[in-house]
C-alpha atoms as a PDB file:
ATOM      1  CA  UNK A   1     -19.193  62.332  16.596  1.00  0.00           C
ATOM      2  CA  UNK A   2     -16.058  60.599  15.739  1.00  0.00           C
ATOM      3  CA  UNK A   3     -12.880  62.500  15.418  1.00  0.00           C
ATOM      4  CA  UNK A   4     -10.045  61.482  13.002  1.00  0.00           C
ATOM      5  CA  UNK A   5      -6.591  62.302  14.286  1.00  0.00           C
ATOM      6  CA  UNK A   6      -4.024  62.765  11.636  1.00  0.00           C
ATOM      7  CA  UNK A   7      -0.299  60.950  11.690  1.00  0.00           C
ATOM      8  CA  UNK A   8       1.390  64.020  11.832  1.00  0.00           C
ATOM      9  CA  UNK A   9      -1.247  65.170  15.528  1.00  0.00           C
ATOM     10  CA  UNK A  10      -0.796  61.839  16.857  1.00  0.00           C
ATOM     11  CA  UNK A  11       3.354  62.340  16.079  1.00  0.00           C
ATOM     12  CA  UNK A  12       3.265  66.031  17.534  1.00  0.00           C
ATOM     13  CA  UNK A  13       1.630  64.475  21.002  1.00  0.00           C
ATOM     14  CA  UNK A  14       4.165  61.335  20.872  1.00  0.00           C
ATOM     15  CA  UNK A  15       6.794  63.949  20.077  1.00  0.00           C
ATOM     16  CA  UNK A  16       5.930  66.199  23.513  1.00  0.00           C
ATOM     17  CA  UNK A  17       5.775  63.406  25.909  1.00  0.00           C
ATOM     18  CA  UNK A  18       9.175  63.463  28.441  1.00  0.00           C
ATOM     19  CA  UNK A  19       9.876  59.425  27.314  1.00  0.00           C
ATOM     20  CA  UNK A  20      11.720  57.831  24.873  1.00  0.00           C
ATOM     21  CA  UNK A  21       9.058  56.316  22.304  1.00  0.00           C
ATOM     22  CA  UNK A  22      10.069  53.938  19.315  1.00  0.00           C
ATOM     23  CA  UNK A  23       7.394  52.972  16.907  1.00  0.00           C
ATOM     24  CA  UNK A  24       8.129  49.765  14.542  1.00  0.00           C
ATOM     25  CA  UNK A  25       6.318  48.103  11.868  1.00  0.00           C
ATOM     26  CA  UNK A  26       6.095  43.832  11.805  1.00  0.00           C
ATOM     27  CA  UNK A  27       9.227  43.750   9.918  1.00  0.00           C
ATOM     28  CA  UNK A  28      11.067  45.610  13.045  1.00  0.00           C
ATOM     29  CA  UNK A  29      11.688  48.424  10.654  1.00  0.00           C
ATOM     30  CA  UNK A  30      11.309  51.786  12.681  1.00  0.00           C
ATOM     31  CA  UNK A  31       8.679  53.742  11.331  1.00  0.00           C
ATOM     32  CA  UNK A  32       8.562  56.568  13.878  1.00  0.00           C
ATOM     33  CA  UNK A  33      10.887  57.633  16.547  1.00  0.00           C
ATOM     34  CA  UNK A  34      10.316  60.880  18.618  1.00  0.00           C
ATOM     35  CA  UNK A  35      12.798  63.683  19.672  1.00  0.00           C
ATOM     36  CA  UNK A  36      13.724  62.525  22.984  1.00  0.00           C
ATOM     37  CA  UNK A  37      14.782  58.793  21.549  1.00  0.00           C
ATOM     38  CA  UNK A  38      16.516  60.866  18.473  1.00  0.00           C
ATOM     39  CA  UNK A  39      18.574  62.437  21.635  1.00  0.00           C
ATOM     40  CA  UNK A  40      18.748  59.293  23.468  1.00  0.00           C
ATOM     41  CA  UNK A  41      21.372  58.112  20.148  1.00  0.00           C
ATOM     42  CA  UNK A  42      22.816  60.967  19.276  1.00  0.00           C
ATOM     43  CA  UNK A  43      21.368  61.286  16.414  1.00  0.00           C
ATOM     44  CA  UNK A  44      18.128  62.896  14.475  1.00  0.00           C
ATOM     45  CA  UNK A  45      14.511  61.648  13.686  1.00  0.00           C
ATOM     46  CA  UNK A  46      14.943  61.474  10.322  1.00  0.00           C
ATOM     47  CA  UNK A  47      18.424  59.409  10.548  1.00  0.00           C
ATOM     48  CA  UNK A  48      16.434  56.686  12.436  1.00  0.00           C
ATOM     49  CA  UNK A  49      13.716  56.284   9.879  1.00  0.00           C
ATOM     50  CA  UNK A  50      13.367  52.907   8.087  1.00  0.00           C
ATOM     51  CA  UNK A  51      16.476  51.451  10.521  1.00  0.00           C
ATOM     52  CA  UNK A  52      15.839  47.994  11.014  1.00  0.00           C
ATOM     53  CA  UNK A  53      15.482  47.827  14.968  1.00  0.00           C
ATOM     54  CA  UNK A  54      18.794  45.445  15.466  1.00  0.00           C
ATOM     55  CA  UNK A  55      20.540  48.255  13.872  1.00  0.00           C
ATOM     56  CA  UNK A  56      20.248  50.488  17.023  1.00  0.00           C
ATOM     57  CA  UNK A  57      22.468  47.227  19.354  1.00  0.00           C
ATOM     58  CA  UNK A  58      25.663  46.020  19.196  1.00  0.00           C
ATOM     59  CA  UNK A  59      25.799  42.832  16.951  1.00  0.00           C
ATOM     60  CA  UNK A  60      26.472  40.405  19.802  1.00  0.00           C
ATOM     61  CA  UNK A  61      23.096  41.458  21.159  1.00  0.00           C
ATOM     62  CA  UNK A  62      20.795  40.874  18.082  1.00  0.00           C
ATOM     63  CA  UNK A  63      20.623  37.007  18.294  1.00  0.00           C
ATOM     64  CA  UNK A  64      18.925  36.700  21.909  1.00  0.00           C
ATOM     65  CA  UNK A  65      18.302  40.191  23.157  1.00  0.00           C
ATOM     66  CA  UNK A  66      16.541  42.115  20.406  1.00  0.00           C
ATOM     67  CA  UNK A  67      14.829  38.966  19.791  1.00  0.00           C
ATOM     68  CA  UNK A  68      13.296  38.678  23.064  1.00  0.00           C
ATOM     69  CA  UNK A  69      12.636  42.326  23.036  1.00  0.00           C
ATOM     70  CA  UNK A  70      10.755  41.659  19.471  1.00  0.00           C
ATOM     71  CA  UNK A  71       8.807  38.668  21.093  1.00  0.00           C
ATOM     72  CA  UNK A  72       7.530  40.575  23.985  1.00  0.00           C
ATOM     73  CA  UNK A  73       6.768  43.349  21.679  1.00  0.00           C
ATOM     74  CA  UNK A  74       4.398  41.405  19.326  1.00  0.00           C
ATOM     75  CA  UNK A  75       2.843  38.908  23.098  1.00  0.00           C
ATOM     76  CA  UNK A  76       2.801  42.373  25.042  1.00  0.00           C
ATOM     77  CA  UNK A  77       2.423  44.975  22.086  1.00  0.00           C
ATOM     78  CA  UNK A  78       5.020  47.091  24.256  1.00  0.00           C
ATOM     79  CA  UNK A  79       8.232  46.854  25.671  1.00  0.00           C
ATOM     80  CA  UNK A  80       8.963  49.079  28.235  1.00  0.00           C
ATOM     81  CA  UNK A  81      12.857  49.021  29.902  1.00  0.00           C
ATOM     82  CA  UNK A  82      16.006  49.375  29.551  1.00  0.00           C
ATOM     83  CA  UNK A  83      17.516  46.466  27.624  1.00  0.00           C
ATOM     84  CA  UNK A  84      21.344  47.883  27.540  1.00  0.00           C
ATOM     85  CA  UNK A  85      22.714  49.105  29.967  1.00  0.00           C
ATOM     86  CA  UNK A  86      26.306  51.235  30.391  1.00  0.00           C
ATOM     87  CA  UNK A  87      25.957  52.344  26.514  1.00  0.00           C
ATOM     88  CA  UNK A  88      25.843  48.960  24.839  1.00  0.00           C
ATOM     89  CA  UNK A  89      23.924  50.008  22.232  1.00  0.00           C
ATOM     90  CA  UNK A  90      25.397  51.736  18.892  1.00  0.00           C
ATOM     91  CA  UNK A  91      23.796  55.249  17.540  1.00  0.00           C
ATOM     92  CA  UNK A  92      22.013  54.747  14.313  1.00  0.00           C
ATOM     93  CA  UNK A  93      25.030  57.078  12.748  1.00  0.00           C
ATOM     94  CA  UNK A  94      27.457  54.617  13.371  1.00  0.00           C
ATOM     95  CA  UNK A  95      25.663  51.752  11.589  1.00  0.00           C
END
């Protein structure tokens, strides 16, 4: 028997596990984000709907960094890491 499993179940388990998780579409627009990544910027779930992923770095790092991060995404269909380090990237509520 197959089981469907609703956005809003698969969202609750995302939501409960103890890592940052960052969901994007294939325009690199974020299209769900749980709590602990909400925490990670300062900022809420809802407030990081529909950013455009090179909204969350510093503009100096969107022409090589977030595009390498966006080509291993789409070869890899993860990234895993820490791309800035020592706060280099710029909560959504400053954008």
């Amino acid at each position: 028997k197959e089981v469907a499993f609703s956005p809003k179940l698969i969202g609750d388990i995302l939501d409960i596990i103890h890592n940052a998780i960052l969901v994007i579409d294939t325009d690199a627009r974020i299209i769900f984000v749980n709590t602990r990544t909400a925490k990670m910027f300062a900022s809420s779930v809802s407030a990081m709907q529909d950013l455009v992923l090179a909204q969350l770095f510093m503009p100096d790092d969107t022409d090589i960094l977030v595009v390498n991060i966006l080509h291993l995404i789409r070869r890899e269909r993860e990234y895993e890491g820490r791309p800035c380090s020592g706060g280099r990237m710029v909560p959504p509520s400053s954008v």
